[in-house]
PDB file of N, CA and C in Angstrom:
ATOM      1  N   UNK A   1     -16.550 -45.741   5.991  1.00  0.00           N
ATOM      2  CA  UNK A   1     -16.104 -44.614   5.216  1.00  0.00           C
ATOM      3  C   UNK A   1     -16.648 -43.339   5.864  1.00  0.00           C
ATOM      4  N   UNK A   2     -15.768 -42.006   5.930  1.00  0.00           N
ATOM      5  CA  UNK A   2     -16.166 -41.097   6.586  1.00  0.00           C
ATOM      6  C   UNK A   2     -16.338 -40.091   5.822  1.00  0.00           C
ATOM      7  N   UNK A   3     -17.954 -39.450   5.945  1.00  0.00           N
ATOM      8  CA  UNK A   3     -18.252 -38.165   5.127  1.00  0.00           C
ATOM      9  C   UNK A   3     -17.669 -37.235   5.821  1.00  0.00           C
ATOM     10  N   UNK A   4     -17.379 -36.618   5.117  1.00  0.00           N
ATOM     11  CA  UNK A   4     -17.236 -35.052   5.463  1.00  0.00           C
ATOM     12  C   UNK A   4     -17.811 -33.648   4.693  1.00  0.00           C
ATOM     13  N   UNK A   5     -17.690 -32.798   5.795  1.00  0.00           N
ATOM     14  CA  UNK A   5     -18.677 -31.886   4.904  1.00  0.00           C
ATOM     15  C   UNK A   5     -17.683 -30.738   4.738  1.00  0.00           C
ATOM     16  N   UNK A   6     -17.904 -29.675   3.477  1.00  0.00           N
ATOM     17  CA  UNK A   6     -16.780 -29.098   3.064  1.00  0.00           C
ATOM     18  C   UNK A   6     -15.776 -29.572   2.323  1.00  0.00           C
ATOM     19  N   UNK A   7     -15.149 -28.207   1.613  1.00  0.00           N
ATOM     20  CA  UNK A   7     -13.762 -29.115   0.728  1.00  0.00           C
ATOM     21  C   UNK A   7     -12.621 -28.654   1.575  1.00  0.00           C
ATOM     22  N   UNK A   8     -11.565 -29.873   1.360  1.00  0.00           N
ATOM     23  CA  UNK A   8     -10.150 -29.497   2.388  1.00  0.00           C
ATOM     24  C   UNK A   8      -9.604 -28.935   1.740  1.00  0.00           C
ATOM     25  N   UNK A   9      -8.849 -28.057   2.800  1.00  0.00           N
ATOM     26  CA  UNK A   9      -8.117 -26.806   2.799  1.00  0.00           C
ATOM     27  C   UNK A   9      -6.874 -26.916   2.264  1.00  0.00           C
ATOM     28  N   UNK A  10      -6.697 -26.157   1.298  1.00  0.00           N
ATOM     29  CA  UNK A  10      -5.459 -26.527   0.027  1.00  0.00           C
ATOM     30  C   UNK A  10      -4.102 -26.104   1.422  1.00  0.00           C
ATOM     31  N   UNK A  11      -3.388 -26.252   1.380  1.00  0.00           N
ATOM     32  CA  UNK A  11      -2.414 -25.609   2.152  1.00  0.00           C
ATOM     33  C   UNK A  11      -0.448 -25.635   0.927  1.00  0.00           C
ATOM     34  N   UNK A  12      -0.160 -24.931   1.555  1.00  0.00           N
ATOM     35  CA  UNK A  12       1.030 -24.913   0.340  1.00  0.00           C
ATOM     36  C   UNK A  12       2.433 -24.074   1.441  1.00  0.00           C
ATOM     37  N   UNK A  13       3.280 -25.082   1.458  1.00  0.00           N
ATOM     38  CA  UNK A  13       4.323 -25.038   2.508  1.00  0.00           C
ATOM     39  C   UNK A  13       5.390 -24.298   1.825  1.00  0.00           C
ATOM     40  N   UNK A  14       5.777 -23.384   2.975  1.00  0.00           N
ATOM     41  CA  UNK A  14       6.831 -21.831   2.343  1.00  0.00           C
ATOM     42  C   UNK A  14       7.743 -22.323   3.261  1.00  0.00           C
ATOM     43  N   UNK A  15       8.936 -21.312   2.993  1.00  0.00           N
ATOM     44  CA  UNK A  15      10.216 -21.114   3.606  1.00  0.00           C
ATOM     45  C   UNK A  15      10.592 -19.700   3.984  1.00  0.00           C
ATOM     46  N   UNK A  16      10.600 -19.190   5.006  1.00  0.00           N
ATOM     47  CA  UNK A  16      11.425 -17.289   5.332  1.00  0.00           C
ATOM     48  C   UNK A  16      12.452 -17.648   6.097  1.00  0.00           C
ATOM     49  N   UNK A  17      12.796 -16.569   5.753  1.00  0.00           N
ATOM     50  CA  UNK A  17      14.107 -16.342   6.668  1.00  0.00           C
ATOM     51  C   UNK A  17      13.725 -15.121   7.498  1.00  0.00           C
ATOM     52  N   UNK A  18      13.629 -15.404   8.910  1.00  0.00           N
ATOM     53  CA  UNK A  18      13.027 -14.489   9.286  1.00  0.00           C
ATOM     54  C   UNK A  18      14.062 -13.672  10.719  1.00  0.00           C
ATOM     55  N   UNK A  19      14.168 -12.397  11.052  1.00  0.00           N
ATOM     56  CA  UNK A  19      15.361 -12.028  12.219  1.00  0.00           C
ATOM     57  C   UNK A  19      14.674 -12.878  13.356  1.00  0.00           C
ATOM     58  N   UNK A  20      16.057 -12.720  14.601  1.00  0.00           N
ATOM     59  CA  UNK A  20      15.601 -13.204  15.893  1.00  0.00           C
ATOM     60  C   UNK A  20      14.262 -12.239  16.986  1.00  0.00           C
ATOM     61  N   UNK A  21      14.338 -11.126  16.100  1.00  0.00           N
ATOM     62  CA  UNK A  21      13.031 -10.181  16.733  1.00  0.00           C
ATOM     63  C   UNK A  21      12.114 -11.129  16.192  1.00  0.00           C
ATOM     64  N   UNK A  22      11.466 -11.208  14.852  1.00  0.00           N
ATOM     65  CA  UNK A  22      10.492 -11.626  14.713  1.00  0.00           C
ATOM     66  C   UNK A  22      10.049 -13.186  14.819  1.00  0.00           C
ATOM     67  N   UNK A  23      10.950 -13.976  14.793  1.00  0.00           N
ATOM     68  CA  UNK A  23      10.668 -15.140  15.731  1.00  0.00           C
ATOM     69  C   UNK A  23       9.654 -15.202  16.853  1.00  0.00           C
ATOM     70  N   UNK A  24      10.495 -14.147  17.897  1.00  0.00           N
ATOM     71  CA  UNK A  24      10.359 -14.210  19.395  1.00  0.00           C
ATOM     72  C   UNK A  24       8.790 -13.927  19.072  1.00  0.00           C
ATOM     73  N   UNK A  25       8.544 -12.470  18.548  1.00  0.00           N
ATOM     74  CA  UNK A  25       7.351 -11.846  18.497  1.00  0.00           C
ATOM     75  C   UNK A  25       6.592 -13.258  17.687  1.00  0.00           C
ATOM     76  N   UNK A  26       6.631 -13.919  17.015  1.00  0.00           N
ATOM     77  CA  UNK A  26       5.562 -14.925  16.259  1.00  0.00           C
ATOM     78  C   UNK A  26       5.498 -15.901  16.946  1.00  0.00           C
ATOM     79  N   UNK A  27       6.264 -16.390  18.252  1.00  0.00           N
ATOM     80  CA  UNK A  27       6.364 -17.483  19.243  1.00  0.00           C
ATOM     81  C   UNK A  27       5.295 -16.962  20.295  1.00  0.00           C
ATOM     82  N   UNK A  28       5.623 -15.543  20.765  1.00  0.00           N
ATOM     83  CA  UNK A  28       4.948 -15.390  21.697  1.00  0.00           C
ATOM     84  C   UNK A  28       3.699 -15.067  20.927  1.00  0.00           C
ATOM     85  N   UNK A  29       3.139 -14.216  19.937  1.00  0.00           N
ATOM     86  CA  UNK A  29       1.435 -14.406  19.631  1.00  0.00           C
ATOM     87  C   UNK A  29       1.075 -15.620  19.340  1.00  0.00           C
ATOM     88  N   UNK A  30       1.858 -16.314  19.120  1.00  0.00           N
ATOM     89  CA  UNK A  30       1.699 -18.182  18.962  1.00  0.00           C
ATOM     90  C   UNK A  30       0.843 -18.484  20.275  1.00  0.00           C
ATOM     91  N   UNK A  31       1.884 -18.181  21.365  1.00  0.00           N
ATOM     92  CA  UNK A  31       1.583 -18.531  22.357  1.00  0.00           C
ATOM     93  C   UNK A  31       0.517 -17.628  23.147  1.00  0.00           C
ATOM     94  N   UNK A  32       0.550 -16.846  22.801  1.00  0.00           N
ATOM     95  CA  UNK A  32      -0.748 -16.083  23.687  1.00  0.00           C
ATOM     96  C   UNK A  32      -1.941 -16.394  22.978  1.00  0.00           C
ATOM     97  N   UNK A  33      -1.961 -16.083  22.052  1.00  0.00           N
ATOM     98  CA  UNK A  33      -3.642 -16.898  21.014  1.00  0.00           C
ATOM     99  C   UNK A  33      -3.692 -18.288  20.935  1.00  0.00           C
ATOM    100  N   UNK A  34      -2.685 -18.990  21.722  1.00  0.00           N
ATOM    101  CA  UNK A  34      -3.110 -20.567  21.363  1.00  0.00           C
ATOM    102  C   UNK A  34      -3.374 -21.229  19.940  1.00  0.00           C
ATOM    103  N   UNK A  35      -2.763 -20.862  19.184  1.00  0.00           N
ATOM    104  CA  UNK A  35      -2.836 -21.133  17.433  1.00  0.00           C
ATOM    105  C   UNK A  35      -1.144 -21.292  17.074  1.00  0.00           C
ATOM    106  N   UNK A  36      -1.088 -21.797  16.211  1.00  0.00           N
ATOM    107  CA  UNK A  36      -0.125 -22.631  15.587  1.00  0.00           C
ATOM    108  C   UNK A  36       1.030 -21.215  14.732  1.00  0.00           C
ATOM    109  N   UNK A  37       1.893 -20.903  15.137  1.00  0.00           N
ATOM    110  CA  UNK A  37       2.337 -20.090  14.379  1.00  0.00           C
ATOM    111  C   UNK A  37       2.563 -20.139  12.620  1.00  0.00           C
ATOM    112  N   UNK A  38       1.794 -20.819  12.207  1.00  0.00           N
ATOM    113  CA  UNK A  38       1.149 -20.693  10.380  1.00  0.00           C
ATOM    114  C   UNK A  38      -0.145 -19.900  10.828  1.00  0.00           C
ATOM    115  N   UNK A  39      -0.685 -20.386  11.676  1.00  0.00           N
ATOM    116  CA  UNK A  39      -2.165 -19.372  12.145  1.00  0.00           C
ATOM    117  C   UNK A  39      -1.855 -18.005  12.156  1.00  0.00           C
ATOM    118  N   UNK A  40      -1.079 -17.634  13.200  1.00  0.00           N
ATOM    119  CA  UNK A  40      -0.549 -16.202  13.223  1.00  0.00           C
ATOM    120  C   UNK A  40      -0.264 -15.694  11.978  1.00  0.00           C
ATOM    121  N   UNK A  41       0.811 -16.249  11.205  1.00  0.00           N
ATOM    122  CA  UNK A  41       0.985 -15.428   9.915  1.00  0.00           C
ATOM    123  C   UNK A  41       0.044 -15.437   8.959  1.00  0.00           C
ATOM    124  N   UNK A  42      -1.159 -16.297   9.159  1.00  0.00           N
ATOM    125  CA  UNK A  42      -2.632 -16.447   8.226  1.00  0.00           C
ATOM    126  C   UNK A  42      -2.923 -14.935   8.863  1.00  0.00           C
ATOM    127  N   UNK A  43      -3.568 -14.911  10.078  1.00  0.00           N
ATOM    128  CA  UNK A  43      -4.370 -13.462  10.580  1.00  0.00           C
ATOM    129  C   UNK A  43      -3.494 -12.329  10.572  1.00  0.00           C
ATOM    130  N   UNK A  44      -1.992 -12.562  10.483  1.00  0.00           N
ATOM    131  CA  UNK A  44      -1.641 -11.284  10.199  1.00  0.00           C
ATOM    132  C   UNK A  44      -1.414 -10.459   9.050  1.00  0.00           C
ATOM    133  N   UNK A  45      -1.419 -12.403   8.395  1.00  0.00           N
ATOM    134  CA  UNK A  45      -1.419 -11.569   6.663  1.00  0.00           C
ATOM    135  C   UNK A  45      -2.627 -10.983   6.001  1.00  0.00           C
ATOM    136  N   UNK A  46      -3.881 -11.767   6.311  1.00  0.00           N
ATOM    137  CA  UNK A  46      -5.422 -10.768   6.548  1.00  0.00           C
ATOM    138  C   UNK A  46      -5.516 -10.044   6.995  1.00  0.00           C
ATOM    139  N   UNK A  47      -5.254  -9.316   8.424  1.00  0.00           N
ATOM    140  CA  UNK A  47      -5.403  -8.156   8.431  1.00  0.00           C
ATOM    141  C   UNK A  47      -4.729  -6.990   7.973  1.00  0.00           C
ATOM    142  N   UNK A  48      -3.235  -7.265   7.746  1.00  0.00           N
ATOM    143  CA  UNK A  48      -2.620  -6.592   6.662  1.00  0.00           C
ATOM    144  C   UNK A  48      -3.788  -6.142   5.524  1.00  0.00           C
ATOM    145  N   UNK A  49      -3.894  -7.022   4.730  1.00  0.00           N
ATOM    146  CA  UNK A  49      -4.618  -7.128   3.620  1.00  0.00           C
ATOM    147  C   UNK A  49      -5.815  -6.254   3.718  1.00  0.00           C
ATOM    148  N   UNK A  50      -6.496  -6.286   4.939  1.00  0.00           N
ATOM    149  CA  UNK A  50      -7.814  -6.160   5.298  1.00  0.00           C
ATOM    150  C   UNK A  50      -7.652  -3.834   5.220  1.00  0.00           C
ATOM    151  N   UNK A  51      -6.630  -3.535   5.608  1.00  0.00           N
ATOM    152  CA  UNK A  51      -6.260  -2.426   6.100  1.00  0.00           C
ATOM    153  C   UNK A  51      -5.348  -2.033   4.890  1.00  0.00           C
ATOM    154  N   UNK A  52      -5.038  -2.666   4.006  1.00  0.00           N
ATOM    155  CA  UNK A  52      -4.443  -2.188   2.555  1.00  0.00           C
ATOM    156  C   UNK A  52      -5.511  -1.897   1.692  1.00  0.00           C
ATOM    157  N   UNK A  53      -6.751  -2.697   1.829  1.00  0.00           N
ATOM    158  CA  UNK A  53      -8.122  -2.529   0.901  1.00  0.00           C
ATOM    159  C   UNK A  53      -8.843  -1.049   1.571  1.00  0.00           C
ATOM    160  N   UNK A  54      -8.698  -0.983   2.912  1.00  0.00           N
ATOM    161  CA  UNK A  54      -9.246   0.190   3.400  1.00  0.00           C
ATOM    162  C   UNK A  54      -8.298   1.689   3.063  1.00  0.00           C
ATOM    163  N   UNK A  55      -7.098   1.364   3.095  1.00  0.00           N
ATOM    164  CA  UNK A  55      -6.050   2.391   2.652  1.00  0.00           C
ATOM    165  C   UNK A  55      -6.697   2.674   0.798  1.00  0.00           C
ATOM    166  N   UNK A  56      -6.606   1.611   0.560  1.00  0.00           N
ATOM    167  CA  UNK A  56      -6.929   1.950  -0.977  1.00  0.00           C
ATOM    168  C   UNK A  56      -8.264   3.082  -1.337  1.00  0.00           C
ATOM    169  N   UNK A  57      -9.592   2.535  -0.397  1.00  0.00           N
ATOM    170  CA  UNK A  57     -10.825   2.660  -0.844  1.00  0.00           C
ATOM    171  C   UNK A  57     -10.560   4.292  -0.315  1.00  0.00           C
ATOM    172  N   UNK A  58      -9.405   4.594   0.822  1.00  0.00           N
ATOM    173  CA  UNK A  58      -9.649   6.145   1.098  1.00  0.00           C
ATOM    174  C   UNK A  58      -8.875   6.688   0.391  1.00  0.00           C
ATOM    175  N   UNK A  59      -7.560   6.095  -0.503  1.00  0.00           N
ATOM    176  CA  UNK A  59      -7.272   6.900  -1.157  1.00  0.00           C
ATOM    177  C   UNK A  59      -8.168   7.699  -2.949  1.00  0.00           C
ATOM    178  N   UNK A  60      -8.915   6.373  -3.050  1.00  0.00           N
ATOM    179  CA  UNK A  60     -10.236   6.795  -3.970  1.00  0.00           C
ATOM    180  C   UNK A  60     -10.527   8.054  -3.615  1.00  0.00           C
ATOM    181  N   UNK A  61     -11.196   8.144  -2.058  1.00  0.00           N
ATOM    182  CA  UNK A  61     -11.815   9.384  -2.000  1.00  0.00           C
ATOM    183  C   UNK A  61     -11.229  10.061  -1.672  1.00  0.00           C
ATOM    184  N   UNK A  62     -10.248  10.439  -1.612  1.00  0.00           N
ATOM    185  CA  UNK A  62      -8.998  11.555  -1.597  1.00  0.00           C
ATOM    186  C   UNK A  62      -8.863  12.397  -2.665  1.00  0.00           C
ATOM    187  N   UNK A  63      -8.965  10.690  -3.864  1.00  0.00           N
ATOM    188  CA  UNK A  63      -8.387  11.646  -5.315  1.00  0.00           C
ATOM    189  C   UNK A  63      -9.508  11.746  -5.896  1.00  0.00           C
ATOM    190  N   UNK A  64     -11.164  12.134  -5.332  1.00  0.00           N
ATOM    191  CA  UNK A  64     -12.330  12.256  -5.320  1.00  0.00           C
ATOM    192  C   UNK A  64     -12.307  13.593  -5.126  1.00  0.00           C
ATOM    193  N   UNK A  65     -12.396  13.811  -4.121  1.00  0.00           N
ATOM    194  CA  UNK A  65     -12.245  14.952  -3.122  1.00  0.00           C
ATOM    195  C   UNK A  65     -11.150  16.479  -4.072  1.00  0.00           C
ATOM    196  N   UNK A  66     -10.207  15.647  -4.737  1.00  0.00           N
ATOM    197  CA  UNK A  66      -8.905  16.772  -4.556  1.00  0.00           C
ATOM    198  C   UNK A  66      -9.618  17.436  -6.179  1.00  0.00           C
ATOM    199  N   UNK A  67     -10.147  16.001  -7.307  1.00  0.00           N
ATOM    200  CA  UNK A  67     -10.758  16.252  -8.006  1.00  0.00           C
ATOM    201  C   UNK A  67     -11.615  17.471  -8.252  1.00  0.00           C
ATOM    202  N   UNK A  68     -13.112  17.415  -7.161  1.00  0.00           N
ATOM    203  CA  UNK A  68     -14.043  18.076  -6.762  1.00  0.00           C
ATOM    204  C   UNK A  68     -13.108  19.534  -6.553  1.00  0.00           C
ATOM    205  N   UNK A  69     -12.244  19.397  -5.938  1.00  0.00           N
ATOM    206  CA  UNK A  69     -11.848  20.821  -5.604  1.00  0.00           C
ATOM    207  C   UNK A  69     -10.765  21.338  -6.870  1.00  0.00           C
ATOM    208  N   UNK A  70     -10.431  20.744  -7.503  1.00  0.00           N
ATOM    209  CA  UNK A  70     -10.065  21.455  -8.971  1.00  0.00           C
ATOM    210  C   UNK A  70     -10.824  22.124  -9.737  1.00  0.00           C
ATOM    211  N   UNK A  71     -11.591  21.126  -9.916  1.00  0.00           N
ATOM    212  CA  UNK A  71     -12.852  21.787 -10.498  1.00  0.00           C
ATOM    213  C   UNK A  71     -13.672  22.820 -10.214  1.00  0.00           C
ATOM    214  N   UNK A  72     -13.132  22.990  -8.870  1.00  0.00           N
ATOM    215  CA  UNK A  72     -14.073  24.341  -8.179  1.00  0.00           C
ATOM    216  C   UNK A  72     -15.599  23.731  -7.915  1.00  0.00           C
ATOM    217  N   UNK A  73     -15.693  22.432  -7.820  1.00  0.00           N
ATOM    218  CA  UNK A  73     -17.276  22.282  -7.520  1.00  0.00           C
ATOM    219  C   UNK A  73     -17.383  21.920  -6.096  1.00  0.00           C
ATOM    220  N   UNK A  74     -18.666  23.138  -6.065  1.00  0.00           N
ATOM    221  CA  UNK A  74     -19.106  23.236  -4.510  1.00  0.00           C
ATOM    222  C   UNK A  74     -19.505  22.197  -3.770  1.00  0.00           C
ATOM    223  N   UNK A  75     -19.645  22.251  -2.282  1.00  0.00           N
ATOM    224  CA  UNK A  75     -20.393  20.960  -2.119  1.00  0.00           C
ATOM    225  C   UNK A  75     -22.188  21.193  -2.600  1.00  0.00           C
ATOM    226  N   UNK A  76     -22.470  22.429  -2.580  1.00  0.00           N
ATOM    227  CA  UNK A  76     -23.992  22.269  -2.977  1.00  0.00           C
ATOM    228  C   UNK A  76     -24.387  22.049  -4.349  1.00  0.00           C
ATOM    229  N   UNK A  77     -23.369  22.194  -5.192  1.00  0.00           N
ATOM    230  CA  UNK A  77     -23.616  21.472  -6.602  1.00  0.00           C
ATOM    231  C   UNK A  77     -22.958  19.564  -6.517  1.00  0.00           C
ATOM    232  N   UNK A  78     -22.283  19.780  -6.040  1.00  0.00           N
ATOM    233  CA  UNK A  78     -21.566  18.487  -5.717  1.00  0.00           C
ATOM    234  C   UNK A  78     -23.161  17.217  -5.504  1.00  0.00           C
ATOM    235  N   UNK A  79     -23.693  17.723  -4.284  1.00  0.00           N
ATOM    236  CA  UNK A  79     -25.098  17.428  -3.654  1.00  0.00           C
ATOM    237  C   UNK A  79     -26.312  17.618  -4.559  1.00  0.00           C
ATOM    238  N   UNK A  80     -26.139  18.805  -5.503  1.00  0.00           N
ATOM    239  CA  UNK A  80     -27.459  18.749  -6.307  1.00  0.00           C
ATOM    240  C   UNK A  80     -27.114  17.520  -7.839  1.00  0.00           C
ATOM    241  N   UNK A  81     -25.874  17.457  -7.874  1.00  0.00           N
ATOM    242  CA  UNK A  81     -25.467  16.384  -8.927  1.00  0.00           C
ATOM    243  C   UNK A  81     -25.567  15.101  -8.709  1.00  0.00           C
ATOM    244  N   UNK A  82     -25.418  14.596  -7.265  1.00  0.00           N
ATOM    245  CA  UNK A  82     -26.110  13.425  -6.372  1.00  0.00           C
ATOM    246  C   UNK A  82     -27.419  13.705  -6.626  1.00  0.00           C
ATOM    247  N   UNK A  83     -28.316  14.082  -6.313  1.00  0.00           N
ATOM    248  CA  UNK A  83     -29.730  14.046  -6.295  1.00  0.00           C
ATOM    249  C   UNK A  83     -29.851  13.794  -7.866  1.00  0.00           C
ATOM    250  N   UNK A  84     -29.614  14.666  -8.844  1.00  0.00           N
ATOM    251  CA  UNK A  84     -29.832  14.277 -10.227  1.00  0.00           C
ATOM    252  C   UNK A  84     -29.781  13.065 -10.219  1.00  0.00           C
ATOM    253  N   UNK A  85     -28.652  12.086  -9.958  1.00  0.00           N
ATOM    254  CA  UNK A  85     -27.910  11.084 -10.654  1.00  0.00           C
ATOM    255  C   UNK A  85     -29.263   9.912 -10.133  1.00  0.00           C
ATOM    256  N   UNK A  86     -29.267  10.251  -8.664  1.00  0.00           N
ATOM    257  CA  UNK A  86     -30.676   9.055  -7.885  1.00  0.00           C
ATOM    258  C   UNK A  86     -31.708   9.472  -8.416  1.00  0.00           C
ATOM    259  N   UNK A  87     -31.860  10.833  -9.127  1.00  0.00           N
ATOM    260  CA  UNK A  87     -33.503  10.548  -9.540  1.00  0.00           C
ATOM    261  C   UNK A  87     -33.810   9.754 -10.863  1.00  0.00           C
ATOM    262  N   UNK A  88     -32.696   9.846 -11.619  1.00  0.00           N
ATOM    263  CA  UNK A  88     -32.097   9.019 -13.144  1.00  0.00           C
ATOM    264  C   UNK A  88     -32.239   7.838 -12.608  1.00  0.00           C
ATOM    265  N   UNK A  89     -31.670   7.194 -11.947  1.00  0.00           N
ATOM    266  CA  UNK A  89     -31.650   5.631 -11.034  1.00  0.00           C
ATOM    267  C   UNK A  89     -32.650   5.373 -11.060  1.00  0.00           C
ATOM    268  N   UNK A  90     -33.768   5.893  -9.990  1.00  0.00           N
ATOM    269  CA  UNK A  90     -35.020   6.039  -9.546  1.00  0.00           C
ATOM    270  C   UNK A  90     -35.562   5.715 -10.917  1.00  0.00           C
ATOM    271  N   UNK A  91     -35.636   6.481 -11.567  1.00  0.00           N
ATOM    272  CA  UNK A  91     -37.040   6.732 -12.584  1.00  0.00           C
ATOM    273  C   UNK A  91     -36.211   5.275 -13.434  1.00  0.00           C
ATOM    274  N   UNK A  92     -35.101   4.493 -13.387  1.00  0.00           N
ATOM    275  CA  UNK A  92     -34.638   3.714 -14.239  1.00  0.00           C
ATOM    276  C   UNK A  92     -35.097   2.257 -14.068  1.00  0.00           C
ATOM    277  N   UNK A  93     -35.569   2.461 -12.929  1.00  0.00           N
ATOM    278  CA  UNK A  93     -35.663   1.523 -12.051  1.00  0.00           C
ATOM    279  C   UNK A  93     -34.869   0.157 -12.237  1.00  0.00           C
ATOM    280  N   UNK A  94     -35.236  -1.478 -11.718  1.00  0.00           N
ATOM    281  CA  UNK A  94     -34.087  -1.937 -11.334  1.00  0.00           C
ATOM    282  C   UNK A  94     -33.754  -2.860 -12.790  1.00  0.00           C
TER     283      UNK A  94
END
């Protein structure tokens, strides 16, 4: 009987319909990374993903930012309202 270590990898089989461009293009990164074209669409759908979470986290500070400037608050109150907030933390401790 053979142990193994780890749990196996759920996998769950799709269907696309996909053009003759993107074939070619998923044959050849197939073939240049040496991975299975389900591999390719795994890392491309992560890094998608990976760069939608980063799009998100800057649009936070965008509507941070646009905030701050409605309000008319400076960056040196902006900065003295940071320091407040860590010395509250600080003295709160953990």
């Amino acid at each position: 009987m053979a142990i193994t270590s780890g749990m196996a990898k759920m996998t769950i089989r799709s269907t696309f319909a996909l053009d003759p461009e993107t074939v070619a293009a998923l044959d050849h990164l197939a073939e240049r990374w040496g991975v299975s074209k389900s591999e390719v669409v795994r890392r491309i759908v992560h890094a998608a993903a990976v760069i939608e979470e980063a799009d998100v986290a800057s649009d936070a500070v965008t509507a941070l930012e646009e905030l701050q400037k409605r309000l008319g608050l400076t960056e040196e109150q902006a900065e003295e309202w940071i320091r407040e907030v860590r010395a509250e933390r600080e003295a709160a401790g953990p």
